[in-house]
C-alpha atoms as a PDB file:
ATOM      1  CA  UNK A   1     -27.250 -23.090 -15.179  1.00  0.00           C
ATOM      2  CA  UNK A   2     -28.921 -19.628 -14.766  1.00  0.00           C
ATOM      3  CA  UNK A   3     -27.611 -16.323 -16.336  1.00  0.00           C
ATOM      4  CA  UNK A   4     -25.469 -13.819 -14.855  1.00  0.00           C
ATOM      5  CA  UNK A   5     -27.719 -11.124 -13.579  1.00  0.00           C
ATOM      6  CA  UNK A   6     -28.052  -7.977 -16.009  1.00  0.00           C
ATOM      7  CA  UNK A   7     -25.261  -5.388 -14.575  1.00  0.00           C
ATOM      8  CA  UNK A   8     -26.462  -2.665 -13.378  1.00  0.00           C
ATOM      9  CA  UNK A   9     -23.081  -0.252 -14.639  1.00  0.00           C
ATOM     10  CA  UNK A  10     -21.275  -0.450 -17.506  1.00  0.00           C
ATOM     11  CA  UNK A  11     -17.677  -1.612 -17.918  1.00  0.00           C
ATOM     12  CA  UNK A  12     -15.312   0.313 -16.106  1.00  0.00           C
ATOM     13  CA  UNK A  13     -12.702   2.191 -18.745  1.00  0.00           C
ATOM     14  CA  UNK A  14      -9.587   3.447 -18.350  1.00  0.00           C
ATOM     15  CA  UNK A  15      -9.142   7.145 -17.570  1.00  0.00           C
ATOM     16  CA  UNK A  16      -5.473   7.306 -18.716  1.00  0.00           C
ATOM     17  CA  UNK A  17      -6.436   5.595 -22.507  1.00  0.00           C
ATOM     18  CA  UNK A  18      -9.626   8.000 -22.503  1.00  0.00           C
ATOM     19  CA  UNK A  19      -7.363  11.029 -22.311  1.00  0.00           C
ATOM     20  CA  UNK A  20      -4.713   9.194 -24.753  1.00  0.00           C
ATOM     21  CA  UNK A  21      -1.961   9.315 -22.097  1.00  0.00           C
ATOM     22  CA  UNK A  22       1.508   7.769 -23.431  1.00  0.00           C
ATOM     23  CA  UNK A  23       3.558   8.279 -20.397  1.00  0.00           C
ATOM     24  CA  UNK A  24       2.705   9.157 -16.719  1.00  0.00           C
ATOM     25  CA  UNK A  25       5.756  10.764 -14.843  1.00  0.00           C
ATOM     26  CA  UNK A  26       6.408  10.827 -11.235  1.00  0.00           C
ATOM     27  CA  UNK A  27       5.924  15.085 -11.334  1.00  0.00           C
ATOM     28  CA  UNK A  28       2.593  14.675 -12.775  1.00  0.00           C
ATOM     29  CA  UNK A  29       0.855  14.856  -9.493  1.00  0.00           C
ATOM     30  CA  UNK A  30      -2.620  15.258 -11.224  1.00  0.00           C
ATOM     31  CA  UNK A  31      -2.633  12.324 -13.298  1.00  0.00           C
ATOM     32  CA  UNK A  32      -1.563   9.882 -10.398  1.00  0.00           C
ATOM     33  CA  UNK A  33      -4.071  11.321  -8.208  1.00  0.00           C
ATOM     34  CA  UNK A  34      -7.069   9.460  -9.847  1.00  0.00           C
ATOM     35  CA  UNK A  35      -5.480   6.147  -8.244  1.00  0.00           C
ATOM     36  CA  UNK A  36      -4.371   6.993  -4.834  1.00  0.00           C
ATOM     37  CA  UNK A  37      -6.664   6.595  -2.123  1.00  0.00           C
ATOM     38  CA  UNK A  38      -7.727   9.129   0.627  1.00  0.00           C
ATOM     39  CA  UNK A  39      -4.856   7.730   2.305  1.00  0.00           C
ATOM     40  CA  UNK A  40      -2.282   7.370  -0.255  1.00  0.00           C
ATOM     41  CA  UNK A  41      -2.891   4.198  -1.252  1.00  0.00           C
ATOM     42  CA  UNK A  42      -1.987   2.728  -4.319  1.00  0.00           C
ATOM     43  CA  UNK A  43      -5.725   2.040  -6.077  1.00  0.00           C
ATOM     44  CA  UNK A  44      -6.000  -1.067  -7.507  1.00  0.00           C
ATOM     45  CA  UNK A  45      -6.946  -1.871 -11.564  1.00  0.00           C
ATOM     46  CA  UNK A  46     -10.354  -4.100 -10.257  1.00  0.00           C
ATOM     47  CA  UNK A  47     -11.886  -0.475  -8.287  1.00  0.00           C
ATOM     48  CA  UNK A  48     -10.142   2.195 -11.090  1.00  0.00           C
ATOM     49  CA  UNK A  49     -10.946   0.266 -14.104  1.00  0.00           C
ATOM     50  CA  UNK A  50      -7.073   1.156 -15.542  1.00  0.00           C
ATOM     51  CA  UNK A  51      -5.937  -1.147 -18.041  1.00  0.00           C
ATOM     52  CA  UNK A  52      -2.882  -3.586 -17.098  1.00  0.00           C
ATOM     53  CA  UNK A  53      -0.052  -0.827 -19.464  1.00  0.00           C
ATOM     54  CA  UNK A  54      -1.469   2.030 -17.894  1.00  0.00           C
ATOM     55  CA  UNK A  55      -1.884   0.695 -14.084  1.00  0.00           C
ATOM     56  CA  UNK A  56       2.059   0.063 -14.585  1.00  0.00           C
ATOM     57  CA  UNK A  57       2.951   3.229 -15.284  1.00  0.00           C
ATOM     58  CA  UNK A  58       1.089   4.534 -12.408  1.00  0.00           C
ATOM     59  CA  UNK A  59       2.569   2.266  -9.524  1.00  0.00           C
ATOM     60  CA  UNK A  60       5.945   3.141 -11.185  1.00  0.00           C
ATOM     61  CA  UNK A  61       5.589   6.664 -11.289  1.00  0.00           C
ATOM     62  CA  UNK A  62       4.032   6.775  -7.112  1.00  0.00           C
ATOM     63  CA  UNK A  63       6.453   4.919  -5.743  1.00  0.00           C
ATOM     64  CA  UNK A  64       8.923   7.388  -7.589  1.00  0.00           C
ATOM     65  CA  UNK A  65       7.161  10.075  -6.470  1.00  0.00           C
ATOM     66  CA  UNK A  66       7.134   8.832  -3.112  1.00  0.00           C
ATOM     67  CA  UNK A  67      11.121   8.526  -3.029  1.00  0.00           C
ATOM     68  CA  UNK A  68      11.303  12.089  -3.629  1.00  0.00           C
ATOM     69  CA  UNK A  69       9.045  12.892  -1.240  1.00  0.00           C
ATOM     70  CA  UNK A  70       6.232  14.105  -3.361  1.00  0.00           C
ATOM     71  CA  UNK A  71       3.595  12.169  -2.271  1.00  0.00           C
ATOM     72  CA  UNK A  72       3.903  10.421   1.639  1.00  0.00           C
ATOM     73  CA  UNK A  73       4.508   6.690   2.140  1.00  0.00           C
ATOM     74  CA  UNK A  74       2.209   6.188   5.345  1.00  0.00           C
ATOM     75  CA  UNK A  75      -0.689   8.626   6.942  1.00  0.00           C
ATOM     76  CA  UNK A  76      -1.718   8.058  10.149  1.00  0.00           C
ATOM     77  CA  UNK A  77      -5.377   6.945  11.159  1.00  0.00           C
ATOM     78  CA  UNK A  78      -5.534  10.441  13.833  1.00  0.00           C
ATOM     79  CA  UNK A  79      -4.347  12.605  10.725  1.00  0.00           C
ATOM     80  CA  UNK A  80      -6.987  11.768   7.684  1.00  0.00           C
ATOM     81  CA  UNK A  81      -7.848  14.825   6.289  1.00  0.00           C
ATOM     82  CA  UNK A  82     -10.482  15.561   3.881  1.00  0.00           C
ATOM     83  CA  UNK A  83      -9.221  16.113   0.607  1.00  0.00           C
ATOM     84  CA  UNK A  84      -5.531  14.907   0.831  1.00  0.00           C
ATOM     85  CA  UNK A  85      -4.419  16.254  -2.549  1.00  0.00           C
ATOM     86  CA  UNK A  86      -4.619  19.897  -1.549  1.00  0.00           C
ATOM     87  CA  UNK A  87      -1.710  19.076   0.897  1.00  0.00           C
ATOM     88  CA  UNK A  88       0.208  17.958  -2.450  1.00  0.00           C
ATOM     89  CA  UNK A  89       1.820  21.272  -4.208  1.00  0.00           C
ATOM     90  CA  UNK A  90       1.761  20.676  -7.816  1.00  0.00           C
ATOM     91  CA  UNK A  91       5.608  21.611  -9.258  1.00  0.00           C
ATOM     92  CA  UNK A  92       6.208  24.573 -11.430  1.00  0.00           C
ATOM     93  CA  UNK A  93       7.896  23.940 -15.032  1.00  0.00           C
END
């Protein structure tokens, strides 16, 4: 059998565990941003390199978010804007 090519990157590491995150809350709009897509997608662990604990937390804490209308469930194709998160206000307190 032949080798695995060399890769080209390195290993993709979790952003949360970099920044020693314990807990990721639906109101923290800037630490769920790094795993939504351009449309509000939920990114998933094999593109963001999040670890399995930290991934959880995340999809928790959108679809929470989502419920109270923080972040939108569905944007439409005709309305993609460029940088979605500056539609996002970040909360106060």
């Amino acid at each position: 059998m032949a080798q695995d090519p060399k890769r080209k990157y390195g290993k993709k590491r979790c952003k949360y565990c970099e920044m020693k995150v314990d807990y990721i809350g639906y109101k923290d709009l800037e630490l769920i941003k790094y795993s939504l897509s351009e449309r509000y997608k939920i990114m998933p662990r094999r593109l963001t390199g999040t670890c399995k604990k930290h991934q959880d937390m995340v999809t928790k804490a959108i679809k929470r978010a989502r419920q109270v209308a923080l972040i939108p469930y569905v944007v439409d194709r005709k309305r993609v804007i460029e940088n979605p998160f500056d539609a996002i206000k970040p909360l106060k307190g």
